[in-house]
N, C-alpha and C. Protein backbone atom coordinates (compact mmCIF):
# COMPACT_ATOMS: atom_id res chain seq x y z
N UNK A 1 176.84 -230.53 -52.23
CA UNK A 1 175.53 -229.93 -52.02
C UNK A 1 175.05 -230.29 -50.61
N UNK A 2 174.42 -229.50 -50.03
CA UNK A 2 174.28 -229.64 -48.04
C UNK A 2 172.57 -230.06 -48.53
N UNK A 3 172.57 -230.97 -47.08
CA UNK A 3 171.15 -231.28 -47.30
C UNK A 3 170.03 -230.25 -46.37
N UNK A 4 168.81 -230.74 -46.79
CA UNK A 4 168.01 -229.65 -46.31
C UNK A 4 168.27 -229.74 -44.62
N UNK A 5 168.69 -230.84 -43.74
CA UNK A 5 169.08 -230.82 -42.56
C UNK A 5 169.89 -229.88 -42.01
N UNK A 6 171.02 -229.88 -43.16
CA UNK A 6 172.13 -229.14 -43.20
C UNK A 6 172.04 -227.57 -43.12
N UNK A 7 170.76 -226.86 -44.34
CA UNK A 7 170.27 -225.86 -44.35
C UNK A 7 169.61 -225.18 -43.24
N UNK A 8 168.65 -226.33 -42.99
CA UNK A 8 167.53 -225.93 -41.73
C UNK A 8 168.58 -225.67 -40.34
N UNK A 9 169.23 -226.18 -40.20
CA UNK A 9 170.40 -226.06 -38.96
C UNK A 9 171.05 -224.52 -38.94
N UNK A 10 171.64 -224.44 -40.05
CA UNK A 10 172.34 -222.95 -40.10
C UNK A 10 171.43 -222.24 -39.68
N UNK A 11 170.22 -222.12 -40.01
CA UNK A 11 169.53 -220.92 -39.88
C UNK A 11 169.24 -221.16 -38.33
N UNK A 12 168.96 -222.28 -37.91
CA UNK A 12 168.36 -222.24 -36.37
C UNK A 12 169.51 -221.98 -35.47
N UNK A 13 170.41 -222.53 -35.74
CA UNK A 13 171.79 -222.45 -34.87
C UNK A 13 172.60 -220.91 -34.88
N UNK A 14 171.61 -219.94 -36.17
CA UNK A 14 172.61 -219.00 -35.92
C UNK A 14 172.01 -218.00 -34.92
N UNK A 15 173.29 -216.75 -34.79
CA UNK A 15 172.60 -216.01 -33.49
C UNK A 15 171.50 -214.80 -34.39
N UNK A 16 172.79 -213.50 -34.02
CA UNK A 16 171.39 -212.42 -34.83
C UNK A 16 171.26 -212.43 -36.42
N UNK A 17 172.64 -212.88 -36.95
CA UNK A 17 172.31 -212.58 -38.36
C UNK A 17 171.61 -213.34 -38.76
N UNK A 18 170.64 -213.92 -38.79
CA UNK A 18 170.01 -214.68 -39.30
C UNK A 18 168.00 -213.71 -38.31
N UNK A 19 167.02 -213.39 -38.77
CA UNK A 19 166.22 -212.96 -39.05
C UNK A 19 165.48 -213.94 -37.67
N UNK A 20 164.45 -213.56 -37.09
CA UNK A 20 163.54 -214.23 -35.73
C UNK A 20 162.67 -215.33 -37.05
N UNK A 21 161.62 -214.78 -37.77
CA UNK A 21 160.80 -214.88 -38.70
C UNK A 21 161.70 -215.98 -39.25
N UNK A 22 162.75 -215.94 -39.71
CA UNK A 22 163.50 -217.30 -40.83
C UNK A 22 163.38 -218.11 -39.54
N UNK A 23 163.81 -218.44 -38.53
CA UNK A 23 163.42 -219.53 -37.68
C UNK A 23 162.28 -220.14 -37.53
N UNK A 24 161.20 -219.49 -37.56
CA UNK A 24 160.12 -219.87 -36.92
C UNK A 24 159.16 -220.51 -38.38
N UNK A 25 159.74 -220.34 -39.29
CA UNK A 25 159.52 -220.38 -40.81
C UNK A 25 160.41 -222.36 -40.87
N UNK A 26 161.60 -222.21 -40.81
CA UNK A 26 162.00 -223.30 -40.94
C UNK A 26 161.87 -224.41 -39.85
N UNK A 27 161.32 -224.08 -38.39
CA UNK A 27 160.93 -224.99 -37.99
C UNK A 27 159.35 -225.11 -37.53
N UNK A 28 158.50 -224.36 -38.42
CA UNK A 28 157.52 -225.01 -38.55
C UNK A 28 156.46 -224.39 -38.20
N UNK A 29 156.73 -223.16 -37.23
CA UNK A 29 156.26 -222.33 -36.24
C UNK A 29 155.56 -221.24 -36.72
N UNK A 30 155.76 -221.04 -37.97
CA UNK A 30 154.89 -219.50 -38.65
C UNK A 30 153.85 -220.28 -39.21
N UNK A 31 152.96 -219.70 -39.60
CA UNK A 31 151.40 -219.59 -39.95
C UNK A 31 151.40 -219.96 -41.51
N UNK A 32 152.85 -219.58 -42.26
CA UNK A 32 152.97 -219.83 -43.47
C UNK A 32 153.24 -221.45 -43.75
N UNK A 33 153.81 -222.03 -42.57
CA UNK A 33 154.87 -223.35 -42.70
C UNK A 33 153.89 -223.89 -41.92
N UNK A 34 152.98 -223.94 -40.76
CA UNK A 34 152.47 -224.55 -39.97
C UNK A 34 151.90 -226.16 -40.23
N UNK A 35 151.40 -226.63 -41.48
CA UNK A 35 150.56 -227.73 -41.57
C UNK A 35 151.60 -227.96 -42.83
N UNK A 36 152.88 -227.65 -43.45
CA UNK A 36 153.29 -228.12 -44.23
C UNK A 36 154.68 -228.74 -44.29
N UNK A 37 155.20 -229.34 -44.97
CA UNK A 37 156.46 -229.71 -44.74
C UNK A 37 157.49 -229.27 -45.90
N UNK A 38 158.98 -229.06 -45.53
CA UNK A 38 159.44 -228.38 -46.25
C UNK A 38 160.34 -229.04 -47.10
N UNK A 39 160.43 -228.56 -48.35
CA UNK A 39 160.70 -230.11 -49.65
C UNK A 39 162.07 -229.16 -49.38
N UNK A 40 162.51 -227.87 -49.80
CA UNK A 40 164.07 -227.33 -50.17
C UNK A 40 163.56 -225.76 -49.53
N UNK A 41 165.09 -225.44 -49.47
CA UNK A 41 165.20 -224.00 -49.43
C UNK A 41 166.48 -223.39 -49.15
N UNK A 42 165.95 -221.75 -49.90
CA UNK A 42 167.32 -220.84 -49.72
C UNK A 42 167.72 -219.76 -48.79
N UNK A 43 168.58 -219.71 -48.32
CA UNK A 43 168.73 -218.87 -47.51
C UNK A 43 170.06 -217.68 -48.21
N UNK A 44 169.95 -216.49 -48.55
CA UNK A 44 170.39 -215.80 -49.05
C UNK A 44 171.09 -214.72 -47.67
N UNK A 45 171.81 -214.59 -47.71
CA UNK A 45 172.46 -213.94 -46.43
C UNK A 45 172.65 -212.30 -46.93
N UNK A 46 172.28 -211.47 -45.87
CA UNK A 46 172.65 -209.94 -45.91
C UNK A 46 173.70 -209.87 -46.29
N UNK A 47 173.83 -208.78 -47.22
CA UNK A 47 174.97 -208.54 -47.71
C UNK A 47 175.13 -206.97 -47.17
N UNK A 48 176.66 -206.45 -46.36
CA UNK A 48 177.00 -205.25 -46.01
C UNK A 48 177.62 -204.71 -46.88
N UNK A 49 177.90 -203.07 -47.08
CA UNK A 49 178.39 -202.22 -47.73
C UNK A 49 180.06 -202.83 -47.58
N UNK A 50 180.55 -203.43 -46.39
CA UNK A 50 181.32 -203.98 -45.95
C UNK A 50 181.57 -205.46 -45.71
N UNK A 51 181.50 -206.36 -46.62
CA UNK A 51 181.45 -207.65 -45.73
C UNK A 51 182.34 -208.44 -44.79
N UNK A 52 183.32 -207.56 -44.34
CA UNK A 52 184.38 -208.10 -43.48
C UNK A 52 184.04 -207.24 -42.37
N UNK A 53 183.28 -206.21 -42.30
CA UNK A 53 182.83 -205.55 -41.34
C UNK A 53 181.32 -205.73 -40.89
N UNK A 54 180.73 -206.54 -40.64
CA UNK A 54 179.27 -206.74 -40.26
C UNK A 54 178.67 -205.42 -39.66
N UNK A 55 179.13 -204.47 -39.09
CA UNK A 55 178.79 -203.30 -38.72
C UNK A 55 178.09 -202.35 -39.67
N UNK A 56 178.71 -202.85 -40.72
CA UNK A 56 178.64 -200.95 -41.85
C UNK A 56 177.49 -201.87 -42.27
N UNK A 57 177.23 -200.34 -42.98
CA UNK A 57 175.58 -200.37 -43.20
C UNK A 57 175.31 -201.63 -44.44
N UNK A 58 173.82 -202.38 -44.33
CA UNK A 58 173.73 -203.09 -45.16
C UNK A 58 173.24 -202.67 -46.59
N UNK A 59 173.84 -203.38 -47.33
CA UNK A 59 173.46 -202.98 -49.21
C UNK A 59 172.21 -203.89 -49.58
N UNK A 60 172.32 -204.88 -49.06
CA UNK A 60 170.82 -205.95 -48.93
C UNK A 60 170.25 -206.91 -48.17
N UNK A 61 168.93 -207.09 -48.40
CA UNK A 61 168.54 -207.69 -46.63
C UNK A 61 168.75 -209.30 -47.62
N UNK A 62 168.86 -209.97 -45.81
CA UNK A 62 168.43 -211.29 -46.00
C UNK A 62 167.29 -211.79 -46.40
N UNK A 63 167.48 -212.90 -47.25
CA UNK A 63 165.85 -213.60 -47.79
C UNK A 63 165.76 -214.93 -47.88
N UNK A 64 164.49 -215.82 -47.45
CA UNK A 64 164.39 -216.80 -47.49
C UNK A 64 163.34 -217.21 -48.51
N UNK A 65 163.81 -218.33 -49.07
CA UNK A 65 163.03 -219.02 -50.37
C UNK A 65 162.73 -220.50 -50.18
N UNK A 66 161.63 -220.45 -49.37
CA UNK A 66 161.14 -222.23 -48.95
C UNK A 66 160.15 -222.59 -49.95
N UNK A 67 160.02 -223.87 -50.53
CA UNK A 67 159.51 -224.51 -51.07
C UNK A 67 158.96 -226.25 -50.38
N UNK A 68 157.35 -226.06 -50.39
CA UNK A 68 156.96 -226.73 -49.07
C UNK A 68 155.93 -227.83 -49.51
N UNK A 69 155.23 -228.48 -49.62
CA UNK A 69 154.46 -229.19 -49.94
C UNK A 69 153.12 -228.55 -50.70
N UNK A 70 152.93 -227.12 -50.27
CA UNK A 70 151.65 -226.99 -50.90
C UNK A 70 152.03 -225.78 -51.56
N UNK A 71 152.97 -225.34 -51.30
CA UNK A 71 154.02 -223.81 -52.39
C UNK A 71 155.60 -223.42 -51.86
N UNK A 72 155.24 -221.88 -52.31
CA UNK A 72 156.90 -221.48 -51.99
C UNK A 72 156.43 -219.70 -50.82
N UNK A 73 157.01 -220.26 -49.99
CA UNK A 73 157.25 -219.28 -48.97
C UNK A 73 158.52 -217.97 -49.22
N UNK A 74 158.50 -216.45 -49.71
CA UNK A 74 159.07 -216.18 -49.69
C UNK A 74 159.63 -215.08 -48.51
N UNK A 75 160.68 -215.05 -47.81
CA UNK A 75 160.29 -213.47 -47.05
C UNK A 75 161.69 -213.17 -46.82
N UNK A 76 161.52 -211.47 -47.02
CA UNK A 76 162.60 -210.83 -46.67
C UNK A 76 162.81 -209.93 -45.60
N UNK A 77 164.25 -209.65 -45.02
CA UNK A 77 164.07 -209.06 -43.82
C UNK A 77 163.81 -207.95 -43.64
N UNK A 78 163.56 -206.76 -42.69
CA UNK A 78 163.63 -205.48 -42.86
C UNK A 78 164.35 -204.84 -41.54
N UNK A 79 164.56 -203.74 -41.49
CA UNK A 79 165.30 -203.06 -40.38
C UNK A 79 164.24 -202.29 -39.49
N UNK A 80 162.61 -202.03 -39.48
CA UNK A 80 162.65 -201.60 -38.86
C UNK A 80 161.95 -202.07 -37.57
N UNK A 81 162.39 -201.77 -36.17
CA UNK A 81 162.12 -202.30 -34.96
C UNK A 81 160.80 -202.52 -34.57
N UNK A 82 160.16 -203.87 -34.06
CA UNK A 82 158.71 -203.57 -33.81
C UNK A 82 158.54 -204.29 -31.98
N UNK A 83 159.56 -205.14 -32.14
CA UNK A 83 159.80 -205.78 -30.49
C UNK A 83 161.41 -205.70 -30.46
N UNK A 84 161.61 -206.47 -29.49
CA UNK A 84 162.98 -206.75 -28.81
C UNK A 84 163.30 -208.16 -29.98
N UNK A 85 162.30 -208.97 -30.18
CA UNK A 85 162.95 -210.01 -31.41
C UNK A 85 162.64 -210.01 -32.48
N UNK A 86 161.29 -209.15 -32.89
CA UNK A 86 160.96 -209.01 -34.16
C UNK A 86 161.36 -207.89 -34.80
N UNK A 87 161.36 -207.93 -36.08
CA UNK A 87 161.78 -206.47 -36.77
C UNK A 87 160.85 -207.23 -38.10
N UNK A 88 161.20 -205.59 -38.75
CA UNK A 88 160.09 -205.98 -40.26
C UNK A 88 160.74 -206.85 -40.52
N UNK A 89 159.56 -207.66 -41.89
CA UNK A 89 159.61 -208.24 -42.67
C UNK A 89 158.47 -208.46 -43.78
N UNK A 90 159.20 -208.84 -44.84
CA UNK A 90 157.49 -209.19 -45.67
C UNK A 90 157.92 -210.29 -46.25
N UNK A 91 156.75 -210.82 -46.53
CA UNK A 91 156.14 -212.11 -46.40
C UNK A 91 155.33 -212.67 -47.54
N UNK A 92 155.56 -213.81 -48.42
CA UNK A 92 154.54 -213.69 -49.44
C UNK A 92 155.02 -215.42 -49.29
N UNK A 93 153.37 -216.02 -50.24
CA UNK A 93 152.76 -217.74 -49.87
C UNK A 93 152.42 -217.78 -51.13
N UNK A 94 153.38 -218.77 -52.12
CA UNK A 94 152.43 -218.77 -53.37
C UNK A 94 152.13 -220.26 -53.60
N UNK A 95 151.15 -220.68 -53.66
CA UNK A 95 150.41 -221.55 -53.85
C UNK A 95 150.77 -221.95 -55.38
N UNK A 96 151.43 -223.55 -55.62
CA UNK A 96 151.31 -224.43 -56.87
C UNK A 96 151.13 -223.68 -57.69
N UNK A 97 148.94 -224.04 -57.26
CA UNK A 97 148.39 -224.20 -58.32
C UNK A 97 147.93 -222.69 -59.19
N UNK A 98 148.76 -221.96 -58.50
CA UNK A 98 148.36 -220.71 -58.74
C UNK A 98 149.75 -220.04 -59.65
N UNK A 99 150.87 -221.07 -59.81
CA UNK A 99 152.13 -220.46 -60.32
C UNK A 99 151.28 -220.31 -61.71
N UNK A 100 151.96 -219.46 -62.39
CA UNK A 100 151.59 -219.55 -63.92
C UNK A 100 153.10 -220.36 -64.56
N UNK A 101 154.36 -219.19 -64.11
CA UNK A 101 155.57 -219.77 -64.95
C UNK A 101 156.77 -219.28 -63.59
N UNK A 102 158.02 -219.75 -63.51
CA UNK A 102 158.70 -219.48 -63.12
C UNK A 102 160.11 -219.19 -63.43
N UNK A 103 161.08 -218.58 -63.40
CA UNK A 103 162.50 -218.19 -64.33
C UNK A 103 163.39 -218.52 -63.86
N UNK A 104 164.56 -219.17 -64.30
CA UNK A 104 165.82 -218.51 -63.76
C UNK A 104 166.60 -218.14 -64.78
N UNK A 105 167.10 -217.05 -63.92
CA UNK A 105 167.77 -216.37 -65.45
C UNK A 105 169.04 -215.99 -65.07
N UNK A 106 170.44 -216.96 -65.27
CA UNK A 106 171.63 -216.52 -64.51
C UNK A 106 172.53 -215.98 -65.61
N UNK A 107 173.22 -214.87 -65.73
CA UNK A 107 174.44 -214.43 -66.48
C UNK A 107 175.64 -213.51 -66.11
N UNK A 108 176.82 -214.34 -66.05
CA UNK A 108 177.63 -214.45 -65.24
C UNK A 108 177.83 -214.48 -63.89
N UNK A 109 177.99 -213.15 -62.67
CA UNK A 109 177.72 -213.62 -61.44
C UNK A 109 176.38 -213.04 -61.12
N UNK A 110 175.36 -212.47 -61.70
CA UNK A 110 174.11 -212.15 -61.65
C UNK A 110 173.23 -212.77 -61.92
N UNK A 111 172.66 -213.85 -60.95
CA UNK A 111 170.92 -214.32 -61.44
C UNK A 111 170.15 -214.17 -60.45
N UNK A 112 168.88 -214.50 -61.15
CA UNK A 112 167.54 -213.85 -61.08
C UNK A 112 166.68 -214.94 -60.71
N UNK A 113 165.65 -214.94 -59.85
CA UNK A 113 164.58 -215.98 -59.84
C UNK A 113 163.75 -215.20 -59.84
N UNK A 114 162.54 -215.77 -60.61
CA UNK A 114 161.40 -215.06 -61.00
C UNK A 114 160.17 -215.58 -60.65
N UNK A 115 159.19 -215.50 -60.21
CA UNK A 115 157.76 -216.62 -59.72
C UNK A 115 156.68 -215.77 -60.26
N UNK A 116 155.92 -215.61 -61.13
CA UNK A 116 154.77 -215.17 -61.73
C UNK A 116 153.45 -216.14 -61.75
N UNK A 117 152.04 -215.76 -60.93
CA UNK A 117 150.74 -216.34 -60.87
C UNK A 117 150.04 -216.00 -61.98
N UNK A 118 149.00 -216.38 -62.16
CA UNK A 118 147.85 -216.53 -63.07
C UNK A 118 147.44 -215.06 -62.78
N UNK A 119 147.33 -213.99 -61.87
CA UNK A 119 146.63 -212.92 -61.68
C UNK A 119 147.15 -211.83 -61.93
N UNK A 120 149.07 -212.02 -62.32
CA UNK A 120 149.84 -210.49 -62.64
C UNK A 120 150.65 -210.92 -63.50
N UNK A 121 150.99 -209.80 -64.08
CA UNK A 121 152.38 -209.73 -65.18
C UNK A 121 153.06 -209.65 -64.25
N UNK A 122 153.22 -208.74 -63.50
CA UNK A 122 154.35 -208.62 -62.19
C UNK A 122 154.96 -210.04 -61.72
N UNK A 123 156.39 -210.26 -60.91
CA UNK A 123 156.36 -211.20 -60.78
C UNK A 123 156.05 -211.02 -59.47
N UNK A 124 155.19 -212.06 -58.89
CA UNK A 124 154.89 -212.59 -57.31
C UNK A 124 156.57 -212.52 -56.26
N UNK A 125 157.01 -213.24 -56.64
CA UNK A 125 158.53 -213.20 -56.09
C UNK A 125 159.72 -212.87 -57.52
N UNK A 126 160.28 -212.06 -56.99
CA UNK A 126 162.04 -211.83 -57.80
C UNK A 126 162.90 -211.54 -56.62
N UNK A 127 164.20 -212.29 -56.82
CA UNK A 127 165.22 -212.42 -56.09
C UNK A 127 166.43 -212.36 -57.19
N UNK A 128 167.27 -211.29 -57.14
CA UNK A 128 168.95 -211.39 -57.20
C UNK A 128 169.57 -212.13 -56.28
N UNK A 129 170.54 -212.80 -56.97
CA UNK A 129 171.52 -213.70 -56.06
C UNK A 129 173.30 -213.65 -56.77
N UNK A 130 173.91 -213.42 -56.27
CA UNK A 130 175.33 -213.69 -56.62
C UNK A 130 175.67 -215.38 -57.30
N UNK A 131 176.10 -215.61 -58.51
CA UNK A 131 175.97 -217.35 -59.25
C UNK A 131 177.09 -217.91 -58.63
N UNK A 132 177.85 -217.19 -58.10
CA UNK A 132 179.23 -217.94 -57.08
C UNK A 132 178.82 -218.37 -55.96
N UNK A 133 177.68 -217.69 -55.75
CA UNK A 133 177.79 -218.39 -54.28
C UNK A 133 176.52 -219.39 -54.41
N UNK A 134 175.38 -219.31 -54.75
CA UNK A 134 173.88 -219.62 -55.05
C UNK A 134 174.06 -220.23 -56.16
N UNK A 135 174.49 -220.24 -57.00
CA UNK A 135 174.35 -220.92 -58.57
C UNK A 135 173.94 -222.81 -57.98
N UNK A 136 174.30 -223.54 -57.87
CA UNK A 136 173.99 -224.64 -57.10
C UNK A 136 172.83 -225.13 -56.74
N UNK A 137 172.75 -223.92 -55.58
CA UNK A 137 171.16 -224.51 -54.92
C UNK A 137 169.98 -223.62 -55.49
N UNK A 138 169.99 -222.58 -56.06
CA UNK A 138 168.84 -222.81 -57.26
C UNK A 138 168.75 -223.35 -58.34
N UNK A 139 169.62 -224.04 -59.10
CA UNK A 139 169.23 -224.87 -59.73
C UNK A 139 168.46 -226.25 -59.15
N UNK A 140 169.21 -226.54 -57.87
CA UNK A 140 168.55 -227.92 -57.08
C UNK A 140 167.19 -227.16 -56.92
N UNK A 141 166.96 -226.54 -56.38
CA UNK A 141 165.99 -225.43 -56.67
C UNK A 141 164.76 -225.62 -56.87
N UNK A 142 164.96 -225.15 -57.98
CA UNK A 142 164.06 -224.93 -59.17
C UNK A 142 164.22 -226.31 -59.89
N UNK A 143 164.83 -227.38 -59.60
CA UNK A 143 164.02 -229.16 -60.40
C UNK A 143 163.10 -229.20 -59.29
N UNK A 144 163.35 -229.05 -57.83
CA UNK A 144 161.94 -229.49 -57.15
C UNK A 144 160.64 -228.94 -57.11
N UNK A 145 161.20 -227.65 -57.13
CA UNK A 145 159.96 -226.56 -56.75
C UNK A 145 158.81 -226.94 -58.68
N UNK A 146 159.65 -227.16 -59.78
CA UNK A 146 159.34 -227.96 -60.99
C UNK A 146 158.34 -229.15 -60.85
N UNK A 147 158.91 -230.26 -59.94
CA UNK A 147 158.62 -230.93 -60.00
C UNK A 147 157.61 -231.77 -59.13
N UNK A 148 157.01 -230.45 -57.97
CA UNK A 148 156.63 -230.16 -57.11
C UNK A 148 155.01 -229.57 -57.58
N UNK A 149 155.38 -229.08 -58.99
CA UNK A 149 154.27 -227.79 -59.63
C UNK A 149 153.45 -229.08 -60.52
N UNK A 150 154.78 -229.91 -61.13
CA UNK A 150 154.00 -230.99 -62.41
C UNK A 150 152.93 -231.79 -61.07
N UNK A 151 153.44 -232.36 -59.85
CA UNK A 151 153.11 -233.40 -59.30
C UNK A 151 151.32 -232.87 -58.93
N UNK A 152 152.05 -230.99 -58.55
CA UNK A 152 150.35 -230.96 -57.81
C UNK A 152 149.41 -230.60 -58.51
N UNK A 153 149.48 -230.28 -60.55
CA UNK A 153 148.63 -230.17 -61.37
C UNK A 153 148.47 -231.49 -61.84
N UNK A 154 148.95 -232.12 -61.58
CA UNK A 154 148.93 -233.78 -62.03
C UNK A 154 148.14 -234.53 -61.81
């Protein structure tokens, strides 16, 4: 299991595949992360129609899943152009004390994370992930982001 050093590095050290927004997120620099510190997180990598070809078109964007002292930061990338380093993205901050329940729901190489608040049935965040590759670090996961939720209703 890589530590969050380990995590936070990949993403800063890489070139384009990796998102402007996931940088500035893991070191501290976005508005979401600014006054907090970051307990874990996932980094889910684009997946291409091709994955030996980084060229062909993508089947899904990259997404990041930080879990920080005062919640969980989620955001995913988007394609379309707005500067020379930014491109879309969206962006969502869920606060503790505001989780109601959270899921994981893995069967076979398909799971699911789920984050639902006090204000929707909908869930706040859902993420698919491949269990071969991710199975691991959401479970490490989801004990902190757990234990993170008991500490700050506590």
């Amino acid at each position: 299991m890589r530590s969050l050093k380990e995590k936070t590095d990949e993403i800063l050290n890489a070139d384009f595949d990796v998102h402007h927004i996931f940088k500035e997120i893991v070191s501290k620099q976005s508005a979401f992360t600014e006054n907090e510190e970051i307990i874990d997180l996932i980094f889910i990598k684009r997946k291409h129609l091709d994955d030996r070809d980084m060229k062909s078109p993508v089947k899904s964007s990259a997404k990041l899943l930080v879990a920080t002292t005062h919640g969980l930061v989620f955001a995913v990338e988007g394609f379309k152009e707005i500067t020379n380093n930014y491109y879309g993205y969206r962006m969502k901050h869920v606060y503790y004390d505001k989780i109601s329940s959270f899921e994981l729901d893995i069967c076979l190489l398909q799971g699911e994370f789920k984050v639902v608040s006090n204000s929707t049935e909908n869930p706040d965040i859902l993420t698919e992930f491949n269990t071969a590759i991710y199975y691991q670090e959401f479970e490490k996961f989801v004990e902190n982001v757990r234990q993170k939720r008991i500490e700050y209703n506590g």
